[in-house]
PDB file of N, CA and C in Angstrom:
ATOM      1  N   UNK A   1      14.916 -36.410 -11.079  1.00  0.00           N
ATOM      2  CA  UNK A   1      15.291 -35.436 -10.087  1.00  0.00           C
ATOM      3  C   UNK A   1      15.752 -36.159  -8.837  1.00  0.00           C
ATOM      4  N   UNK A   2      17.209 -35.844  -8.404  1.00  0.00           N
ATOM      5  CA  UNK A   2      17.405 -36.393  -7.228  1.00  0.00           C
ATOM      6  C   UNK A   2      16.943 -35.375  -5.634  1.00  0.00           C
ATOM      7  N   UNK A   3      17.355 -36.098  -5.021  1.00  0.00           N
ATOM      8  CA  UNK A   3      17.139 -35.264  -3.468  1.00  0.00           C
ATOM      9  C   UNK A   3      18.465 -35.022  -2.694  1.00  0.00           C
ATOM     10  N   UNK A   4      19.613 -35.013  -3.405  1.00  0.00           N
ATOM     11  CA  UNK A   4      21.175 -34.625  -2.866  1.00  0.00           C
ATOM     12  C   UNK A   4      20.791 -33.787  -1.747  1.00  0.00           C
ATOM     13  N   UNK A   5      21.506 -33.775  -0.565  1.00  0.00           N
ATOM     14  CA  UNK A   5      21.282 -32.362   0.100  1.00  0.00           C
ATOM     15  C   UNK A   5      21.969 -31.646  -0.221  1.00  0.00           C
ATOM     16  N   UNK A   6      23.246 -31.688  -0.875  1.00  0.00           N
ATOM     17  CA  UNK A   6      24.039 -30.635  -1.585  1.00  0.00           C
ATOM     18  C   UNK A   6      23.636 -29.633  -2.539  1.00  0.00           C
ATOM     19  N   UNK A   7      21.863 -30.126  -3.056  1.00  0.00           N
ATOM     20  CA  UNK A   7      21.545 -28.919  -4.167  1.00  0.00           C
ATOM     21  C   UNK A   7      21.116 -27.881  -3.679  1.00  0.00           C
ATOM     22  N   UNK A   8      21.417 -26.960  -4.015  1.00  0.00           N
ATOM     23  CA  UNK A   8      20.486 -25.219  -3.801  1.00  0.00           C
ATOM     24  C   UNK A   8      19.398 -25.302  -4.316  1.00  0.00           C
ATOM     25  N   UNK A   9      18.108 -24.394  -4.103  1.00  0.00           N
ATOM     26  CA  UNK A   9      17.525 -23.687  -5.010  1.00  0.00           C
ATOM     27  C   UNK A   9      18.251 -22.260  -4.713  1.00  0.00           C
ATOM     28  N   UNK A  10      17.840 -21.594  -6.080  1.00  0.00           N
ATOM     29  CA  UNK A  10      18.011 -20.421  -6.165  1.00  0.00           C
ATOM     30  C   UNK A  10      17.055 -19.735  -7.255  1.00  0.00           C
ATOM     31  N   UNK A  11      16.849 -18.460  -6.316  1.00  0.00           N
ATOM     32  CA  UNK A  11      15.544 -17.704  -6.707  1.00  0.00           C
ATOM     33  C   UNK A  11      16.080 -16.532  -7.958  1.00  0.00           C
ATOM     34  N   UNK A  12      15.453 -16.201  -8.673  1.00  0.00           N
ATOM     35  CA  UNK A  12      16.340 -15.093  -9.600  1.00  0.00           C
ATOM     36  C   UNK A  12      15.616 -13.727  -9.201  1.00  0.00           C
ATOM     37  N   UNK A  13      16.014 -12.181  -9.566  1.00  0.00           N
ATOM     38  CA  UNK A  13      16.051 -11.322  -8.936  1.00  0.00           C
ATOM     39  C   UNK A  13      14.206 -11.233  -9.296  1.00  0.00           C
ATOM     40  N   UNK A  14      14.351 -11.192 -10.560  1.00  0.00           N
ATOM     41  CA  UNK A  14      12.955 -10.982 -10.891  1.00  0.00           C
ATOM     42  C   UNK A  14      11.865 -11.648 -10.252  1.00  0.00           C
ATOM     43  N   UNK A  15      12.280 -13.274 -10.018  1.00  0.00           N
ATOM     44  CA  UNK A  15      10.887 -14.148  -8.921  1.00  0.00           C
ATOM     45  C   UNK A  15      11.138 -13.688  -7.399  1.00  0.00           C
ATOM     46  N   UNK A  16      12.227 -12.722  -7.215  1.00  0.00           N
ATOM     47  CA  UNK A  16      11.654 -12.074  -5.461  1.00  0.00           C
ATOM     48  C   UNK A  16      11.430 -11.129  -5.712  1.00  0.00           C
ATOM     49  N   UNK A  17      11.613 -10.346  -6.846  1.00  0.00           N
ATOM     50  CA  UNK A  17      10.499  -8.961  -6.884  1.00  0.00           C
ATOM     51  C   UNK A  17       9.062  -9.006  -6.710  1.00  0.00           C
ATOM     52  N   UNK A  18       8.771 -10.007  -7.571  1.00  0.00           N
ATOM     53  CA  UNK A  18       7.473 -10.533  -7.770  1.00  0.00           C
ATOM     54  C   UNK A  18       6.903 -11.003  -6.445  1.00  0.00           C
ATOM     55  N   UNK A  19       7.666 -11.740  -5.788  1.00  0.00           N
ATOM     56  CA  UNK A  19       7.672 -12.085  -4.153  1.00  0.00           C
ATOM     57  C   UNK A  19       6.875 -11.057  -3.230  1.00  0.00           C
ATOM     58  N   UNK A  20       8.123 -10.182  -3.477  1.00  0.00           N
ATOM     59  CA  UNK A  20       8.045  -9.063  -2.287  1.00  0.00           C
ATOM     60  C   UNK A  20       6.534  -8.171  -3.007  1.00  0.00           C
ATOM     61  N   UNK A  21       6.390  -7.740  -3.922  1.00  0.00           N
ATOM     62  CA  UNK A  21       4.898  -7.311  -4.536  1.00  0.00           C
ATOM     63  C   UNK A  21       3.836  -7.700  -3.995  1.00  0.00           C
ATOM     64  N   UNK A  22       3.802  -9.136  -3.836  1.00  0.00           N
ATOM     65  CA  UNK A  22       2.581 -10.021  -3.770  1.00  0.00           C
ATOM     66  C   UNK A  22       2.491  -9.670  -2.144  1.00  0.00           C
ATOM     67  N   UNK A  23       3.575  -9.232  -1.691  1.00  0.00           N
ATOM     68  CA  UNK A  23       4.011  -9.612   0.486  1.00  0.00           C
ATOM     69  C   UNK A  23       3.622  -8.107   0.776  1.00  0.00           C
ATOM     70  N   UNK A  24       3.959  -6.946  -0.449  1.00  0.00           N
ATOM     71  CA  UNK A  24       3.400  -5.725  -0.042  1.00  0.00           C
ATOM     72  C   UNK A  24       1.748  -5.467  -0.541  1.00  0.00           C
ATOM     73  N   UNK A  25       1.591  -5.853  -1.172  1.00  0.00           N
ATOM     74  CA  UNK A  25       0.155  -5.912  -1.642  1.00  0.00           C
ATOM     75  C   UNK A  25      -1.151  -6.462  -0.813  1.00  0.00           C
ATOM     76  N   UNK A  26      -0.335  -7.565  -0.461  1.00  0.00           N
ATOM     77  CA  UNK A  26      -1.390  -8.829   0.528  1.00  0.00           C
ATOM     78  C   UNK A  26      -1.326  -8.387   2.034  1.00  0.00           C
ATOM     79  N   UNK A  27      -0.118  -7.691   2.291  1.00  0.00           N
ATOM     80  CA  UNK A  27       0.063  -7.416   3.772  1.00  0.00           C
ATOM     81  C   UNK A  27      -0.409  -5.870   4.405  1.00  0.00           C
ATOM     82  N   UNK A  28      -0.526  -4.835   2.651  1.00  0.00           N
ATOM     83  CA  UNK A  28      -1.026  -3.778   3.583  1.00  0.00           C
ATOM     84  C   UNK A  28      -2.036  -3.340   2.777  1.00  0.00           C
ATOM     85  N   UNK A  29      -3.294  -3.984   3.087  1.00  0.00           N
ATOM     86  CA  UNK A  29      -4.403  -3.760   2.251  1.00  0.00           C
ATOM     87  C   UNK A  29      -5.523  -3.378   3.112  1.00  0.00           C
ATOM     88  N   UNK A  30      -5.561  -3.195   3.929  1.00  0.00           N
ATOM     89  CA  UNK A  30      -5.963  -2.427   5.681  1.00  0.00           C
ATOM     90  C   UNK A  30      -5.565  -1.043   5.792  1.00  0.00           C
ATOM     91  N   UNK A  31      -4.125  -1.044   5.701  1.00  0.00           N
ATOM     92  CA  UNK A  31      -3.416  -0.107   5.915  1.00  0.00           C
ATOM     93  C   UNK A  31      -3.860   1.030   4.833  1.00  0.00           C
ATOM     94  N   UNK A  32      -3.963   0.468   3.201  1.00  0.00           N
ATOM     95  CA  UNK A  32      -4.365   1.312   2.361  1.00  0.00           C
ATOM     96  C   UNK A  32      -6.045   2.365   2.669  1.00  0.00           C
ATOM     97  N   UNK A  33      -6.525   1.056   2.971  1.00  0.00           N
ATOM     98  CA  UNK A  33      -8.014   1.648   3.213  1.00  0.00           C
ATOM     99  C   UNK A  33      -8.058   2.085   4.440  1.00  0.00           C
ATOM    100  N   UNK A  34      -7.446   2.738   5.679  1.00  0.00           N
ATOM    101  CA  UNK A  34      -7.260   3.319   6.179  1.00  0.00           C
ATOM    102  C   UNK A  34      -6.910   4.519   5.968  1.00  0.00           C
ATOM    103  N   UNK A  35      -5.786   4.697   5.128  1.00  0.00           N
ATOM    104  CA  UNK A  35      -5.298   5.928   4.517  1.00  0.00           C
ATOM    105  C   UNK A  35      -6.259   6.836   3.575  1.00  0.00           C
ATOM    106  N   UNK A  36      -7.069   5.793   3.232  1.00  0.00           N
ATOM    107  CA  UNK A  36      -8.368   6.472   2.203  1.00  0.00           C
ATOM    108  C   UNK A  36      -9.304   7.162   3.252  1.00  0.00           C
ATOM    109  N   UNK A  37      -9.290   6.702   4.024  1.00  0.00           N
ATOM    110  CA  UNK A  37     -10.620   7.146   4.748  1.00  0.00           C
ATOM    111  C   UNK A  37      -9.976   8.142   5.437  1.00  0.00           C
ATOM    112  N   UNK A  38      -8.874   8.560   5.835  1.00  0.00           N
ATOM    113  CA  UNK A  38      -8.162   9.590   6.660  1.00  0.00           C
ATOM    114  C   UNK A  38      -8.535  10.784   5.882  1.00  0.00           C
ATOM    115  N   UNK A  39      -7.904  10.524   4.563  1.00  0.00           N
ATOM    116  CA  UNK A  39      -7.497  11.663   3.521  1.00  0.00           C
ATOM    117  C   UNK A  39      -9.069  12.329   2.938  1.00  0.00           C
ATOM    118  N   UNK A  40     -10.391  11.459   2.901  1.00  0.00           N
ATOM    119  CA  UNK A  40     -11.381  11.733   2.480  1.00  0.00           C
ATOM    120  C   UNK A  40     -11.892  12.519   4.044  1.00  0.00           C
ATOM    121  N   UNK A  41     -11.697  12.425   5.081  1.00  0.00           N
ATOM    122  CA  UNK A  41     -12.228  13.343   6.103  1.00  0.00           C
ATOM    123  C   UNK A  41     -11.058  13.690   5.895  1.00  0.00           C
ATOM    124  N   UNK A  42     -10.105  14.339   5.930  1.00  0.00           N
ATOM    125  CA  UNK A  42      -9.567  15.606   5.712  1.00  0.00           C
ATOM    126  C   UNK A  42      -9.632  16.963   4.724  1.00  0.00           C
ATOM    127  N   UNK A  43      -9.970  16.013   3.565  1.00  0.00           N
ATOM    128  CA  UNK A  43     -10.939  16.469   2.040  1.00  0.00           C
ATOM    129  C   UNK A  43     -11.879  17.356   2.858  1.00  0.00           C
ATOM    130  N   UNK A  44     -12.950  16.716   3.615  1.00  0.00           N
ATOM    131  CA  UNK A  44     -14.045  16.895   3.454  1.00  0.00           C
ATOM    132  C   UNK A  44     -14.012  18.066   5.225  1.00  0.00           C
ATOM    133  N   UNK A  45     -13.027  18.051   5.596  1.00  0.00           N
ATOM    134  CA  UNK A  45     -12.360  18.755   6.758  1.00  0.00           C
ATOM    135  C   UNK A  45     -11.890  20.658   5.731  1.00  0.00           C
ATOM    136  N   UNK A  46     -11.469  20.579   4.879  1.00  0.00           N
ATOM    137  CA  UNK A  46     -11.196  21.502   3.935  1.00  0.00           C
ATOM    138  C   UNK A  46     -11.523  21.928   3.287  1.00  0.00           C
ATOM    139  N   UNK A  47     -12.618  21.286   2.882  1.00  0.00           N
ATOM    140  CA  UNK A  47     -14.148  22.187   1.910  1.00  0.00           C
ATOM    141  C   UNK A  47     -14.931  22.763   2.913  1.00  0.00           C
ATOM    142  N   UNK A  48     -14.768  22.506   4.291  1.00  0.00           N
ATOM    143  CA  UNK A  48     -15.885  23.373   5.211  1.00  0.00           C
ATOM    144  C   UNK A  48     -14.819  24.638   5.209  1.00  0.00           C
ATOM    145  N   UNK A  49     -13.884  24.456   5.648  1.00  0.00           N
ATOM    146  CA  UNK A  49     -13.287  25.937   5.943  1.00  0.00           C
ATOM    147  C   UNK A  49     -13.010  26.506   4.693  1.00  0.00           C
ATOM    148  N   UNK A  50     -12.630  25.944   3.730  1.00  0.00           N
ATOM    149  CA  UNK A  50     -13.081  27.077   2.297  1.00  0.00           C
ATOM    150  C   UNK A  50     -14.001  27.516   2.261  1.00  0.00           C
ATOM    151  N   UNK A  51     -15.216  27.016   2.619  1.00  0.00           N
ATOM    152  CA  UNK A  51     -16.340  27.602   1.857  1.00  0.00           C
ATOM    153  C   UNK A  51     -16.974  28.649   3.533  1.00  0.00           C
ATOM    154  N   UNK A  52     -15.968  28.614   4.883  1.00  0.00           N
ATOM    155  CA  UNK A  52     -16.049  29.366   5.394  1.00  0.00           C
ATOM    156  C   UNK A  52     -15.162  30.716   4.919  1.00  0.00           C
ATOM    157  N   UNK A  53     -14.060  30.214   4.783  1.00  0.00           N
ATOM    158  CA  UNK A  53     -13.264  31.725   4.447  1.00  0.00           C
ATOM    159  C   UNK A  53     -13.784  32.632   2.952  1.00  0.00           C
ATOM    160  N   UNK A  54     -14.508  31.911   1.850  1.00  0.00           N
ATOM    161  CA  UNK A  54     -15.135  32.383   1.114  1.00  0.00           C
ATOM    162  C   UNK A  54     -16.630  33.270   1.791  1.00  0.00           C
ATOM    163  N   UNK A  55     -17.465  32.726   2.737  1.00  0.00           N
ATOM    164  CA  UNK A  55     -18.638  33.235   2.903  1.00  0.00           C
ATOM    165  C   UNK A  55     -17.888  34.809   3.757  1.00  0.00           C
ATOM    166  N   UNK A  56     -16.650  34.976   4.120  1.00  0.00           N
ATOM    167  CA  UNK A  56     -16.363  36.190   5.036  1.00  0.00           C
ATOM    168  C   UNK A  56     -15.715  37.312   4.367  1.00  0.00           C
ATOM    169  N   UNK A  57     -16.405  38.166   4.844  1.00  0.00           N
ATOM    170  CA  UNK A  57     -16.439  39.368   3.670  1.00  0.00           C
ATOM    171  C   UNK A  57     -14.243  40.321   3.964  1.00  0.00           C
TER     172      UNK A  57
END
């Protein structure tokens, strides 16, 4: 293997898919468990008022 500076690398489509996966995965894994915890108090925000509009005659 030489060290030309004239050589490229070049990436193929499939090893920056794989790239960008690993960059969305690793980078919003905060962000996910944030979103969990929103949606579970909102859950749990919506079973009180069901089970208010059920108790009213």
């Amino acid at each position: 293997m030489s060290d030309a500076p004239d050589q490229k690398v070049s990436l193929g489509c499939g090893t920056l898919i794989v790239i960008g996966l690993i960059v969305l995965f690793l980078g919003n894994a905060n962000d996910t468990k944030d979103v969990e915890r929103k949606l579970d108090a909102m859950n749990k925000k919506l079973e009180r008022i069901e089970k208010r509009l059920e108790s009213r005659p």
